[in-house]
N, C-alpha and C. Protein backbone atom coordinates (compact mmCIF):
# COMPACT_ATOMS: atom_id res chain seq x y z
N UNK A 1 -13.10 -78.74 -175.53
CA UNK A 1 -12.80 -77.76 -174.53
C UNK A 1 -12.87 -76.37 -175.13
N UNK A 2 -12.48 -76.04 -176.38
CA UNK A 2 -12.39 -74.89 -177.14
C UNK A 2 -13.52 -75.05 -177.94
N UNK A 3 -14.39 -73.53 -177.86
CA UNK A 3 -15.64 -73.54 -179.44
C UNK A 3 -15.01 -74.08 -180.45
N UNK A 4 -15.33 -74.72 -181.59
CA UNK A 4 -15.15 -74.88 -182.51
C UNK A 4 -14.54 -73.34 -183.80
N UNK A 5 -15.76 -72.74 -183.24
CA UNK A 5 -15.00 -71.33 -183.67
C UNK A 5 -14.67 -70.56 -182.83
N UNK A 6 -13.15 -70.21 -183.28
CA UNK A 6 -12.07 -69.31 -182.98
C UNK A 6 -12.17 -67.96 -182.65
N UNK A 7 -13.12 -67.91 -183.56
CA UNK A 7 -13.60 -66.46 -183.90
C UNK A 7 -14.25 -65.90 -182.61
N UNK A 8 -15.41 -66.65 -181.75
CA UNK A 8 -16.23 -65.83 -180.75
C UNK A 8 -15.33 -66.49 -179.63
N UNK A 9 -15.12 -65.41 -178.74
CA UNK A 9 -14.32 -65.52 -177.61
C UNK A 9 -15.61 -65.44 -176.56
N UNK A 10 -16.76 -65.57 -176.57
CA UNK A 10 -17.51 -65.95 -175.72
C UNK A 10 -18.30 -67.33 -175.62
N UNK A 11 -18.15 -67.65 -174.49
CA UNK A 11 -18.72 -69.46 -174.67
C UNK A 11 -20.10 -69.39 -174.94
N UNK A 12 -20.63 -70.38 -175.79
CA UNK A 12 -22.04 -70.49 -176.44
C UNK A 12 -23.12 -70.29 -175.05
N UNK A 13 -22.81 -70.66 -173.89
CA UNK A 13 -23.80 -71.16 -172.87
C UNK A 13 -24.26 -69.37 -172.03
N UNK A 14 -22.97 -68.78 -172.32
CA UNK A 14 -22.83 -67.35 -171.80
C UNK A 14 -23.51 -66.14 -172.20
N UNK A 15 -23.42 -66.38 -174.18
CA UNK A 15 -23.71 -65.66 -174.57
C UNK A 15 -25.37 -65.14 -175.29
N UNK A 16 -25.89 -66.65 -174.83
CA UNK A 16 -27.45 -66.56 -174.95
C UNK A 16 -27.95 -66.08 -173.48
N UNK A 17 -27.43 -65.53 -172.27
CA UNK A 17 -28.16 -64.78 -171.25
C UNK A 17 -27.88 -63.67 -171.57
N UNK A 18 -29.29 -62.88 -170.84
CA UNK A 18 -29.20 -61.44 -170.99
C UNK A 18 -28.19 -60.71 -170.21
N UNK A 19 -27.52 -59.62 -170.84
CA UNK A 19 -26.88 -58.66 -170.09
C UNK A 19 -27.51 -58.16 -168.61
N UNK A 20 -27.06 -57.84 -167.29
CA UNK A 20 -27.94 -57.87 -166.36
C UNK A 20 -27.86 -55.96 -166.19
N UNK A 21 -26.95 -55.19 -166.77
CA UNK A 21 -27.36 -53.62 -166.56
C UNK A 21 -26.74 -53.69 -167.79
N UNK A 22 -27.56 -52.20 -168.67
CA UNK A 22 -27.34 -51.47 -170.31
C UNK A 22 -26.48 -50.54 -169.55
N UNK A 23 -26.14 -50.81 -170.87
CA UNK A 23 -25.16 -48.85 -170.52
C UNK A 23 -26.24 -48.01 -169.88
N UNK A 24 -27.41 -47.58 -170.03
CA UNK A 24 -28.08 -46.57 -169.60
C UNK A 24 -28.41 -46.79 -168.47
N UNK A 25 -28.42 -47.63 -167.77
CA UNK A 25 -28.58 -48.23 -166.84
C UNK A 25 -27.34 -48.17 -165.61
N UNK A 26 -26.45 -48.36 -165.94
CA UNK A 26 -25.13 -47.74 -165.27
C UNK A 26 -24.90 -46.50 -165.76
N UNK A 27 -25.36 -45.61 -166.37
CA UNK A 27 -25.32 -44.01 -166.02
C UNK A 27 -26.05 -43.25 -165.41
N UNK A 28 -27.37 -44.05 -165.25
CA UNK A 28 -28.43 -43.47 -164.03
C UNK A 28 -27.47 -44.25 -163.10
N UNK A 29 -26.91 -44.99 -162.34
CA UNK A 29 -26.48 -45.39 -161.28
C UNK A 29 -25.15 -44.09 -161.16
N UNK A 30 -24.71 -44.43 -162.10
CA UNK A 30 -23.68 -43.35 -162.01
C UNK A 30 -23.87 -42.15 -161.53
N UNK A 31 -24.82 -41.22 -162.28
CA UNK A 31 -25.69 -40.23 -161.85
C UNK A 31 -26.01 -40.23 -160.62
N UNK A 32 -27.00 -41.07 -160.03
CA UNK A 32 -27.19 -41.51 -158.60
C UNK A 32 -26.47 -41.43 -157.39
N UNK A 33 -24.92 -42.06 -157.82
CA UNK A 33 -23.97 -42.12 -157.39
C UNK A 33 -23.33 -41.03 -156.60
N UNK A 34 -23.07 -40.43 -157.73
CA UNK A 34 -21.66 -39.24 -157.85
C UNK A 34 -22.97 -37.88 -157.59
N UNK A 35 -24.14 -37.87 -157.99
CA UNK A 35 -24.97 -36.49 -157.82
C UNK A 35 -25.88 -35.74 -159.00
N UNK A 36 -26.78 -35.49 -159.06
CA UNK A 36 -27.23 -35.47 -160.07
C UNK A 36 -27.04 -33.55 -160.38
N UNK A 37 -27.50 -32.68 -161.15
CA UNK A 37 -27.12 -31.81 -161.83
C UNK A 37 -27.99 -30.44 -160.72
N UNK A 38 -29.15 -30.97 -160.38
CA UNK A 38 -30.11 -30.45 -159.29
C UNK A 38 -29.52 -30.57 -157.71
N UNK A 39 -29.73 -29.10 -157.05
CA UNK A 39 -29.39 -29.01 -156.12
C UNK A 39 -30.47 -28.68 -154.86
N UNK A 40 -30.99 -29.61 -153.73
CA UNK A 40 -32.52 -29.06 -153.25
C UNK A 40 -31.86 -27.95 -152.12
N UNK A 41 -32.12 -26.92 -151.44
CA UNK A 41 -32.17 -26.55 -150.07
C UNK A 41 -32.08 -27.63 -149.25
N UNK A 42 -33.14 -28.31 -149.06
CA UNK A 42 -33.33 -29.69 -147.54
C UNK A 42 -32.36 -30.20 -147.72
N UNK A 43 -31.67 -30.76 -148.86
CA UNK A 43 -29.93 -31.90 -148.92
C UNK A 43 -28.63 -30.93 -148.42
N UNK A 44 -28.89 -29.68 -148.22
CA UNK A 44 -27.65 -29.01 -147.98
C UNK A 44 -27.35 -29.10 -146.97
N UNK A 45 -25.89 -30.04 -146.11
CA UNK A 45 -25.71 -30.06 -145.34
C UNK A 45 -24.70 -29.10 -144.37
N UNK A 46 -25.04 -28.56 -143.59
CA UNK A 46 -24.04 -26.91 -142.93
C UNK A 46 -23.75 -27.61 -141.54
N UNK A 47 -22.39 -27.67 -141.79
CA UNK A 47 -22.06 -27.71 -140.11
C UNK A 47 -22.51 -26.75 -139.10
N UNK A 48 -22.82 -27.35 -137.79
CA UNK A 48 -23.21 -26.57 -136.77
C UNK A 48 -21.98 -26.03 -135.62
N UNK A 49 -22.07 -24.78 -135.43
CA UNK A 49 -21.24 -24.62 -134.09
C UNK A 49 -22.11 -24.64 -132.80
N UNK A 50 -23.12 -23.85 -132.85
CA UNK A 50 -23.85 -23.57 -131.95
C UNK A 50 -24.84 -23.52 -132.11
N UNK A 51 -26.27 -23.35 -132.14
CA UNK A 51 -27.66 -23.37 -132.15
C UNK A 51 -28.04 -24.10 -133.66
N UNK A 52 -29.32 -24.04 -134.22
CA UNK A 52 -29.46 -24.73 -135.24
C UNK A 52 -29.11 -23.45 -136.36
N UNK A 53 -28.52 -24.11 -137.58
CA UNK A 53 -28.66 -23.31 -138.97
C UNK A 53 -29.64 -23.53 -139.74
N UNK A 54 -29.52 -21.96 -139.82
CA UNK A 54 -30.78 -21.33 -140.84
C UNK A 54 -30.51 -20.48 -142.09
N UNK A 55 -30.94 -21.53 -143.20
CA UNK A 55 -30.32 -20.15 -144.60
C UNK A 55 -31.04 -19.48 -145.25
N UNK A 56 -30.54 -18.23 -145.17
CA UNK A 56 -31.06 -17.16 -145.97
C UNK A 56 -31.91 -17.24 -147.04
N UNK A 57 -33.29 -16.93 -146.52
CA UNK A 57 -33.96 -16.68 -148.09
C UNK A 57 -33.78 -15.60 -149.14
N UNK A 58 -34.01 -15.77 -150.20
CA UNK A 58 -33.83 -14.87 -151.22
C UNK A 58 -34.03 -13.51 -150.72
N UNK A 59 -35.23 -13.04 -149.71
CA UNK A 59 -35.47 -11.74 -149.91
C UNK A 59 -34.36 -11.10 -148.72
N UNK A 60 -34.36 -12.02 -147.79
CA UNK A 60 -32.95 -12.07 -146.32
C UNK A 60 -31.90 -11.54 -147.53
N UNK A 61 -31.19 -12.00 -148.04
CA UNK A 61 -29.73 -11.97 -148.60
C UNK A 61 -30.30 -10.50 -149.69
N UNK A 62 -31.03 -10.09 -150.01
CA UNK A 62 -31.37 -8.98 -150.54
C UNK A 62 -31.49 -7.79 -150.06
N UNK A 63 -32.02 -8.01 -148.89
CA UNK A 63 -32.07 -6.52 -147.56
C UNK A 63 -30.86 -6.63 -147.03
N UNK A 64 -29.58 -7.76 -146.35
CA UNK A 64 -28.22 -7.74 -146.42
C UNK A 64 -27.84 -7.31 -147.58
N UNK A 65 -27.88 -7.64 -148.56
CA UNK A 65 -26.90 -6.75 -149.83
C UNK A 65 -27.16 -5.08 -149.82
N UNK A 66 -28.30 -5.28 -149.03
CA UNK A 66 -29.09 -3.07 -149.44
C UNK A 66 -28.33 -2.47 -147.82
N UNK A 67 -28.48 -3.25 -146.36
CA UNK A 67 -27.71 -2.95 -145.83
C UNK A 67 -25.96 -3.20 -145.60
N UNK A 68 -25.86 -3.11 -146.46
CA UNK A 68 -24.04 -3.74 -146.74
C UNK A 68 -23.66 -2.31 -147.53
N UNK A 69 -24.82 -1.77 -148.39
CA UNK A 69 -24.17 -0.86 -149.29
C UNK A 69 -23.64 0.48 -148.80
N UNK A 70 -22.90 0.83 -149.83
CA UNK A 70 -22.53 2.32 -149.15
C UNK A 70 -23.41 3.05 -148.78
N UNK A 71 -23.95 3.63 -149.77
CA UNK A 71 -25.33 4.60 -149.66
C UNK A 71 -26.01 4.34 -148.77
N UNK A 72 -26.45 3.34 -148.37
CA UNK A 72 -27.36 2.57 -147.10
C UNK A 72 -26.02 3.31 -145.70
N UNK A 73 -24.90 2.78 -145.79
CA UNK A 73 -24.35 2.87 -144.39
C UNK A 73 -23.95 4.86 -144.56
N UNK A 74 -24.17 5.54 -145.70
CA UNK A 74 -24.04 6.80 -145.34
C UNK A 74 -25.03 7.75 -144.90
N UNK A 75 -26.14 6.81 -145.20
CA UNK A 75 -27.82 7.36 -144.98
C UNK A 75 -27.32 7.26 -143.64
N UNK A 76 -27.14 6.44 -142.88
CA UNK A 76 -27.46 5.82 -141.61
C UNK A 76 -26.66 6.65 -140.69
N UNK A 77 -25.51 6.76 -141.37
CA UNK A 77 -24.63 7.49 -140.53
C UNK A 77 -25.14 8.74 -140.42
N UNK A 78 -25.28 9.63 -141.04
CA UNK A 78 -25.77 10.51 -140.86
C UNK A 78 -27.10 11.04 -139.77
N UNK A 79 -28.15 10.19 -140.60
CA UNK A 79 -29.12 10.15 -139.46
C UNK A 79 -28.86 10.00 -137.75
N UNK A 80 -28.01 8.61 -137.14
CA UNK A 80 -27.66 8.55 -136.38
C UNK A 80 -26.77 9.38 -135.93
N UNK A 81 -26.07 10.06 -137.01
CA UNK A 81 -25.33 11.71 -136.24
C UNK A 81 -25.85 12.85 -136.18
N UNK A 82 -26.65 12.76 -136.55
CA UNK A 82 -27.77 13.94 -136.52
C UNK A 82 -28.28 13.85 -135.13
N UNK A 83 -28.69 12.48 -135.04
CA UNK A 83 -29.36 12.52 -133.42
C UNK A 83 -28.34 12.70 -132.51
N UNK A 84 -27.08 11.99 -132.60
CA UNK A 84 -26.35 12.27 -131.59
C UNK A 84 -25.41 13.42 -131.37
N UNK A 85 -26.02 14.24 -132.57
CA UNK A 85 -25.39 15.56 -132.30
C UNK A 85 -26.65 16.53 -131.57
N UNK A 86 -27.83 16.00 -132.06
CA UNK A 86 -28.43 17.20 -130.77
C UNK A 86 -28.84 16.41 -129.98
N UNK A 87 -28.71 15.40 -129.51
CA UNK A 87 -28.32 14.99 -127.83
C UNK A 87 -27.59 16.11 -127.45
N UNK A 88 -25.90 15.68 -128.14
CA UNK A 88 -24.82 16.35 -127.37
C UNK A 88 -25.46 18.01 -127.29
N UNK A 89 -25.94 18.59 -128.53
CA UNK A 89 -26.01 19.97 -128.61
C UNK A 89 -27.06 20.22 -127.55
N UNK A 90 -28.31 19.46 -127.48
CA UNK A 90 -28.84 19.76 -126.30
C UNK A 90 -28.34 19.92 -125.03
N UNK A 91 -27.50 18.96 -125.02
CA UNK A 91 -26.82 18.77 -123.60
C UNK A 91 -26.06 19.90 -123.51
N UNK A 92 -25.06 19.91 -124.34
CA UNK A 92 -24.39 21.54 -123.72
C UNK A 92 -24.59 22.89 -124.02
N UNK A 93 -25.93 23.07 -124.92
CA UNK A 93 -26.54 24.18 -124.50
C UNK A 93 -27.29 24.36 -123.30
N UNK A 94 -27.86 23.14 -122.31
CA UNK A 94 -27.81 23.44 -121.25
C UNK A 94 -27.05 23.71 -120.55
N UNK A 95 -26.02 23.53 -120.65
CA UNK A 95 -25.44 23.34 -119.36
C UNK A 95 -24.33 24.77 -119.86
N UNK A 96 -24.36 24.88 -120.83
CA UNK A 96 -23.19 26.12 -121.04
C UNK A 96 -24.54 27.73 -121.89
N UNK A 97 -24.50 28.41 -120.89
CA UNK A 97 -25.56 29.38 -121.18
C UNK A 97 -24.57 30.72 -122.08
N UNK A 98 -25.40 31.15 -123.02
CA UNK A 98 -25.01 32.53 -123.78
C UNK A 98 -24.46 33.60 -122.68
N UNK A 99 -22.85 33.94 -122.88
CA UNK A 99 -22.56 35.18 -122.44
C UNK A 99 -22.86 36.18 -122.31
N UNK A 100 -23.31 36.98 -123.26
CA UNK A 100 -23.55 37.96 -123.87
C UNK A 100 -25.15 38.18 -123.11
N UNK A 101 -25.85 37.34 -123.09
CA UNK A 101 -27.00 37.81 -122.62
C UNK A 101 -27.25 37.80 -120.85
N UNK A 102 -25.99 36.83 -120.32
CA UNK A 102 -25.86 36.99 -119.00
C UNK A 102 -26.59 38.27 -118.54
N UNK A 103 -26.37 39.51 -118.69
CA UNK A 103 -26.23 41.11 -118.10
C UNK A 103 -28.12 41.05 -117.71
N UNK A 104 -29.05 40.54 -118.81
CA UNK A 104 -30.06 40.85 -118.44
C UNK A 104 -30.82 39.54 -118.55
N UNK A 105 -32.11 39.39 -117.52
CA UNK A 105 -33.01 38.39 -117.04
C UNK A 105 -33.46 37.65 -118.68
N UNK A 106 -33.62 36.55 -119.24
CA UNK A 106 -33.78 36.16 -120.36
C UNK A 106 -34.91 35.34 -120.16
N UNK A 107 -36.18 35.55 -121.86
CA UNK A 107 -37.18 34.88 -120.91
C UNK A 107 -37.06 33.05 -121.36
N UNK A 108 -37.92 32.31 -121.07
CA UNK A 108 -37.98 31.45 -121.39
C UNK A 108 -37.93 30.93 -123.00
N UNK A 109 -38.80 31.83 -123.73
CA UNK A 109 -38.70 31.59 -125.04
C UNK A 109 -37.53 31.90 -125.84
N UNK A 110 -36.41 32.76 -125.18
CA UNK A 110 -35.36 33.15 -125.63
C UNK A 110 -34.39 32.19 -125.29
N UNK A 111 -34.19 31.46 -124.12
CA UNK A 111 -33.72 30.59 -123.98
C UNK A 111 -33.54 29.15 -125.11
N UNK A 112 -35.00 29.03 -125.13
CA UNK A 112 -35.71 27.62 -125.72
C UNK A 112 -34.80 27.84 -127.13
N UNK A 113 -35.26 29.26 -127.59
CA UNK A 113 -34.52 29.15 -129.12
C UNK A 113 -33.10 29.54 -129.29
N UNK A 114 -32.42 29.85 -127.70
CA UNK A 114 -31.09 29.82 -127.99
C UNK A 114 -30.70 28.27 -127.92
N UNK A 115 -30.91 27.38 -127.44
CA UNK A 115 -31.18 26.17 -127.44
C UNK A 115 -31.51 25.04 -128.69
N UNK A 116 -32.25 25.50 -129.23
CA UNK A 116 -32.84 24.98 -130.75
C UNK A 116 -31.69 25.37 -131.44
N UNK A 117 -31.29 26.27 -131.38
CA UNK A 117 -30.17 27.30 -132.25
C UNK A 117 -28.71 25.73 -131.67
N UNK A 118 -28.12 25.72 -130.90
CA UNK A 118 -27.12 25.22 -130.35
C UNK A 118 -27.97 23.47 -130.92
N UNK A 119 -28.87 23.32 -130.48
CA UNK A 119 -28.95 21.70 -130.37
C UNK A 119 -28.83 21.84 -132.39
N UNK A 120 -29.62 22.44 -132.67
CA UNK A 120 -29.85 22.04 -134.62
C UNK A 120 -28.32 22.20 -135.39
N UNK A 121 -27.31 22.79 -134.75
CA UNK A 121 -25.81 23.62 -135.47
C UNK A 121 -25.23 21.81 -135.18
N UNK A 122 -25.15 21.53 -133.80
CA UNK A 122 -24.31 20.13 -133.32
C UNK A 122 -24.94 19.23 -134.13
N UNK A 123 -26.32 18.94 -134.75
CA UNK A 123 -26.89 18.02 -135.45
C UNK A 123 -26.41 18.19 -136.42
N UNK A 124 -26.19 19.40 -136.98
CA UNK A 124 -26.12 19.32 -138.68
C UNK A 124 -24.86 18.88 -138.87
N UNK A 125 -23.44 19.39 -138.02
CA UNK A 125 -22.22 19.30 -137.95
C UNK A 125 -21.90 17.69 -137.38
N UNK A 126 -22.55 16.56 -136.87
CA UNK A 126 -22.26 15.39 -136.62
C UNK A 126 -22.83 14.54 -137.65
N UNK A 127 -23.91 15.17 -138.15
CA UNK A 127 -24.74 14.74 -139.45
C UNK A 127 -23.63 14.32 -140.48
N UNK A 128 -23.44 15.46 -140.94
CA UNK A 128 -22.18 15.78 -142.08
C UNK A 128 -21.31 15.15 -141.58
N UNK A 129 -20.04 15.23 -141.06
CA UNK A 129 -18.98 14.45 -140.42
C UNK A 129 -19.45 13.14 -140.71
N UNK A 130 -20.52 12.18 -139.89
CA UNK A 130 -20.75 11.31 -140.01
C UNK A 130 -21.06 10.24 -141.26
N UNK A 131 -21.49 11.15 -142.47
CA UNK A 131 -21.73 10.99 -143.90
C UNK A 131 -20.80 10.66 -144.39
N UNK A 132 -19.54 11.80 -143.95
CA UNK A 132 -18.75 12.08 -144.88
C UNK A 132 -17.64 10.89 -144.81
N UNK A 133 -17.32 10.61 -143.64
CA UNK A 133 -16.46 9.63 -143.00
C UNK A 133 -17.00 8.10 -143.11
N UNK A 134 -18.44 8.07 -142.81
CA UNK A 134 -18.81 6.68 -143.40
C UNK A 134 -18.61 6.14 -144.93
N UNK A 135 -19.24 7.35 -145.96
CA UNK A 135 -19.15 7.02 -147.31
C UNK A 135 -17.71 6.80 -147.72
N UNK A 136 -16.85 7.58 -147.16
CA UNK A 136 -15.04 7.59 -147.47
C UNK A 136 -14.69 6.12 -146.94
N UNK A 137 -15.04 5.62 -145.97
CA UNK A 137 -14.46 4.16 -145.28
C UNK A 137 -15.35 3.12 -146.37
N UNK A 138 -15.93 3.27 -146.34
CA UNK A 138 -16.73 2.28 -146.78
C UNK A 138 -16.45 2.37 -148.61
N UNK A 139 -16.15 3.33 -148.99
CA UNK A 139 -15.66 3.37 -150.35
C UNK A 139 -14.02 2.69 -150.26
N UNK A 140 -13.42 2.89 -149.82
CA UNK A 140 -12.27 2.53 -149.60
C UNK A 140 -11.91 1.06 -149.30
N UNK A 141 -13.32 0.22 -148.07
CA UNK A 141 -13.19 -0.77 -147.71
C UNK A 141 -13.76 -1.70 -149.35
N UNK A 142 -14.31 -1.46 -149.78
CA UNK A 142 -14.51 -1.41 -150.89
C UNK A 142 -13.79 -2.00 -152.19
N UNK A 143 -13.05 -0.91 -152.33
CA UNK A 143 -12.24 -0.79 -153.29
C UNK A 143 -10.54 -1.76 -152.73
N UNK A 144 -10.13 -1.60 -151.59
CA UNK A 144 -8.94 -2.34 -151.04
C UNK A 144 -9.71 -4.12 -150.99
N UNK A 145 -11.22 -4.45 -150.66
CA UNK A 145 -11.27 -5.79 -150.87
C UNK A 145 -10.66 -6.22 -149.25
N UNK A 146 -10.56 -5.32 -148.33
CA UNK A 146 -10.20 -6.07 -146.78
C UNK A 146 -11.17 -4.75 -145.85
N UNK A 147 -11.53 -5.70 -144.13
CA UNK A 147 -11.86 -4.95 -143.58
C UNK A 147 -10.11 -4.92 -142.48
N UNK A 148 -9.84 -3.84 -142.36
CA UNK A 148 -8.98 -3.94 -141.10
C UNK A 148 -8.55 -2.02 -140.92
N UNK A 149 -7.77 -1.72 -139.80
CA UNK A 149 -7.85 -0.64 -139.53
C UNK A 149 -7.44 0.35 -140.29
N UNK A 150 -6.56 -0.15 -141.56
CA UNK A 150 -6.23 0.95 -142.83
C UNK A 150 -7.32 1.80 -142.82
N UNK A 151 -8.12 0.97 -143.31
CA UNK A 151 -9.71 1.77 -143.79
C UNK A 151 -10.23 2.92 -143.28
N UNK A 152 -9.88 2.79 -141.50
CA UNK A 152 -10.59 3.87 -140.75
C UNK A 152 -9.75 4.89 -140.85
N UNK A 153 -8.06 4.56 -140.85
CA UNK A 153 -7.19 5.41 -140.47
C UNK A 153 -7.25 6.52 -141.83
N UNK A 154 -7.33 6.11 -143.10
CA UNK A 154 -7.66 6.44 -144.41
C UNK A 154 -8.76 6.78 -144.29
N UNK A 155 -9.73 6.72 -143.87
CA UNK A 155 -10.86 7.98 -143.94
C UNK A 155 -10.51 8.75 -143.36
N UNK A 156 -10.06 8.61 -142.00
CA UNK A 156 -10.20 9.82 -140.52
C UNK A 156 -9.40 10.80 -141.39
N UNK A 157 -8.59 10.23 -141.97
CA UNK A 157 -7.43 11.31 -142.82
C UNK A 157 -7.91 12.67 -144.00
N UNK A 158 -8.98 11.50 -144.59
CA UNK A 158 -9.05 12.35 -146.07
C UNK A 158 -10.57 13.22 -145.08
N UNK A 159 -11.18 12.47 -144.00
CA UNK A 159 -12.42 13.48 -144.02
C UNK A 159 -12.32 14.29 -143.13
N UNK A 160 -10.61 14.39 -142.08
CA UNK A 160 -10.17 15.58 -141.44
C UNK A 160 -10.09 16.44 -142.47
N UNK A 161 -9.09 15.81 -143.30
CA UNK A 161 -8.22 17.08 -144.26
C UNK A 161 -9.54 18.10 -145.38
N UNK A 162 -10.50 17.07 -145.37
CA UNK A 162 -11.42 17.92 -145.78
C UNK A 162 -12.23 19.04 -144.85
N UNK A 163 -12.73 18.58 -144.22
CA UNK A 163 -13.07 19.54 -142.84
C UNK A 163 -12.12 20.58 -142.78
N UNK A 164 -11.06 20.23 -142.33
CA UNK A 164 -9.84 21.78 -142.03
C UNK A 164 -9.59 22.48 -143.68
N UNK A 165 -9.75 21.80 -144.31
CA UNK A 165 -9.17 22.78 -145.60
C UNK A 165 -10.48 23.76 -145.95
N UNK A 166 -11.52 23.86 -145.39
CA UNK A 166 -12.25 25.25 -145.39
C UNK A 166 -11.57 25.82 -144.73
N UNK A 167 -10.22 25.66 -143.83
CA UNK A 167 -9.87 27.33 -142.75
C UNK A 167 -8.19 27.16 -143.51
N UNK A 168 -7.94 26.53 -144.48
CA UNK A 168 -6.67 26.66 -145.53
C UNK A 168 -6.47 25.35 -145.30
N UNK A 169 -5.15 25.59 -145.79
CA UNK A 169 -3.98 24.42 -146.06
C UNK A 169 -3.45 23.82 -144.91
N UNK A 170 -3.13 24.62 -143.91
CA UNK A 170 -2.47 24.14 -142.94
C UNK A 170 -3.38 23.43 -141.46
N UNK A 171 -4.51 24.36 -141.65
CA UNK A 171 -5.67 23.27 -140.58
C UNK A 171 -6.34 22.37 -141.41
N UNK A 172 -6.03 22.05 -142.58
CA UNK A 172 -6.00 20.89 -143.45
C UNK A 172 -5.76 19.83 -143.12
N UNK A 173 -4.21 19.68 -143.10
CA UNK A 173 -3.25 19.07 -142.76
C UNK A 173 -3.21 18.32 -141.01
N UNK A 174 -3.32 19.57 -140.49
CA UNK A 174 -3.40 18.95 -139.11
C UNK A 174 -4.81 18.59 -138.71
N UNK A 175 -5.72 18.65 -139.18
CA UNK A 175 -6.94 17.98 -138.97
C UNK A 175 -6.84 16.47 -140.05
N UNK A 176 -6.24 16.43 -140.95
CA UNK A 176 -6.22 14.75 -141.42
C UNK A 176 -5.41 14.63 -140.34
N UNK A 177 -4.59 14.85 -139.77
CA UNK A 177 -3.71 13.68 -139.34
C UNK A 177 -3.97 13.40 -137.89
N UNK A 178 -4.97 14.70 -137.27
CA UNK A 178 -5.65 14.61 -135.96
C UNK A 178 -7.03 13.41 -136.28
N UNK A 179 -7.42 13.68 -137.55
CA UNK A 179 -8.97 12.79 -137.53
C UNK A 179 -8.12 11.48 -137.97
N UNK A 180 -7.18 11.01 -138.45
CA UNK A 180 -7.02 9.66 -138.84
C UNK A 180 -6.23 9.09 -137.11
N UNK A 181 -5.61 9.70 -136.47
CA UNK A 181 -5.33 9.45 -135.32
C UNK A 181 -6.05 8.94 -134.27
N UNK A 182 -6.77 9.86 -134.00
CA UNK A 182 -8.60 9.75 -133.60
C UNK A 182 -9.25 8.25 -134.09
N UNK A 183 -9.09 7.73 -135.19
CA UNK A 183 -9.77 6.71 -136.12
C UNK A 183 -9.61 5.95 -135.69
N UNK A 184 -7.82 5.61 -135.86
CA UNK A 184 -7.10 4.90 -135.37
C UNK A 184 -7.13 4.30 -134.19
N UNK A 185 -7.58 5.37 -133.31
CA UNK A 185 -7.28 5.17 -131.64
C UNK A 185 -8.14 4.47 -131.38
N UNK A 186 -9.52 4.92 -131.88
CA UNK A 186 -11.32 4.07 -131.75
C UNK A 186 -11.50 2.81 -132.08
N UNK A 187 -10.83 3.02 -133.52
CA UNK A 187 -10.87 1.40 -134.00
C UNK A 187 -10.34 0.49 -133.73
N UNK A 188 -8.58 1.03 -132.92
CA UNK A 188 -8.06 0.02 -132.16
C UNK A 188 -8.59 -0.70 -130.97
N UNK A 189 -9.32 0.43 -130.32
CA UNK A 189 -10.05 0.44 -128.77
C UNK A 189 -11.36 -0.56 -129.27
N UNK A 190 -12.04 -0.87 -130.59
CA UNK A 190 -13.06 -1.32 -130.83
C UNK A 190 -12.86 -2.70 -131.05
N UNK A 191 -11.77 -3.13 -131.37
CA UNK A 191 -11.25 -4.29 -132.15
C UNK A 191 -10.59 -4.95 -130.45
N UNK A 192 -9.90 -4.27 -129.92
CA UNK A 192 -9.41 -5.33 -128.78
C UNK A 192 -10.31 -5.52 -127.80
N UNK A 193 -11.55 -5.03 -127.77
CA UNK A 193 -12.32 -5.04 -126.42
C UNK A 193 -13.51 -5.97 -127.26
């Protein structure tokens, strides 16, 4: 019933078949198993909420990183306040005509360039503002690591108080705390609607 020798704890009949997996052989399974070190695109599985998902190619997530940046959102701002300052400046140099020249008939060309004059002053002045207040939020959102209404209220502040402190200290003061108010009010009005 017992080998004769003591010594091999495997029965004679057992130990002349081959092993049926090597070690190397159960570490490719293993491997197999659990995942190998390579990761494809096609195996990535993304839950869906709504329509099908689609991921970003390299050069996608590269033009998002250039529009994400500051510099990018202060370019922009600007530009886009530029235009919407001579909209506005257009608009109410029509509609609000030079005093001073009331007394006598004005011709057309005097008009046109009192006009150019009013629409180019509102561009340059929404331009700026708009720069100044984007690059400040966006440095800030930045640096704090959150988006929420701090951010706006903390620009409106520092890029009032800059604005008024060309006419001193004290329209300084009340222009941060009028422009972070202002910020405040927009961003609240932007966020609940």
């Amino acid at each position: 019933m017992y080998p004769v020798d003591l010594t091999k704890t495997i029965p004679p009949a057992i130990a002349d078949k081959k092993v049926f997996l090597s070690d190397a052989d159960l570490d490719k399974i293993a491997l197999f198993l659990v995942g190998n070190q390579q990761r494809f695109r096609e195996n990535i599985i993304i839950p869906r909420m709504l329509g099908p998902v689609q991921i970003k190619t390299i050069e996608e997530k590269r033009i998002d990183s250039v529009m994400e940046s500051c510099a990018f959102k202060s370019i922009m701002s600007c530009v886009l306040g530029y235009g919407l300052g001579a909209a506005i400046g257009l608009f109410s140099s029509s509609v609000n005509p030079n005093v001073a020249s009331v007394e006598r008939q004005q011709s057309a060309r005097e008009i046109l360039k009192e006009m150019k004059i009013t629409t180019l002053s509102y561009a340059k002045n929404f331009a700026v503002v708009g720069c100044i207040f984007s690059a400040i939020e966006c440095t800030i959102e930045s640096y704090r690591g959150k988006t929420d209404w701090k951010n706006g209220t903390y620009a409106g502040g520092l890029t009032g108080g800059l604005i008024g402190l060309r006419a001193g200290i004290k329209a300084g003061i009340v222009g941060a705390a009028g422009f972070a108010a202002f910020s405040t009010a927009i961003d609240y009005y932007m966020h609940r609607s």
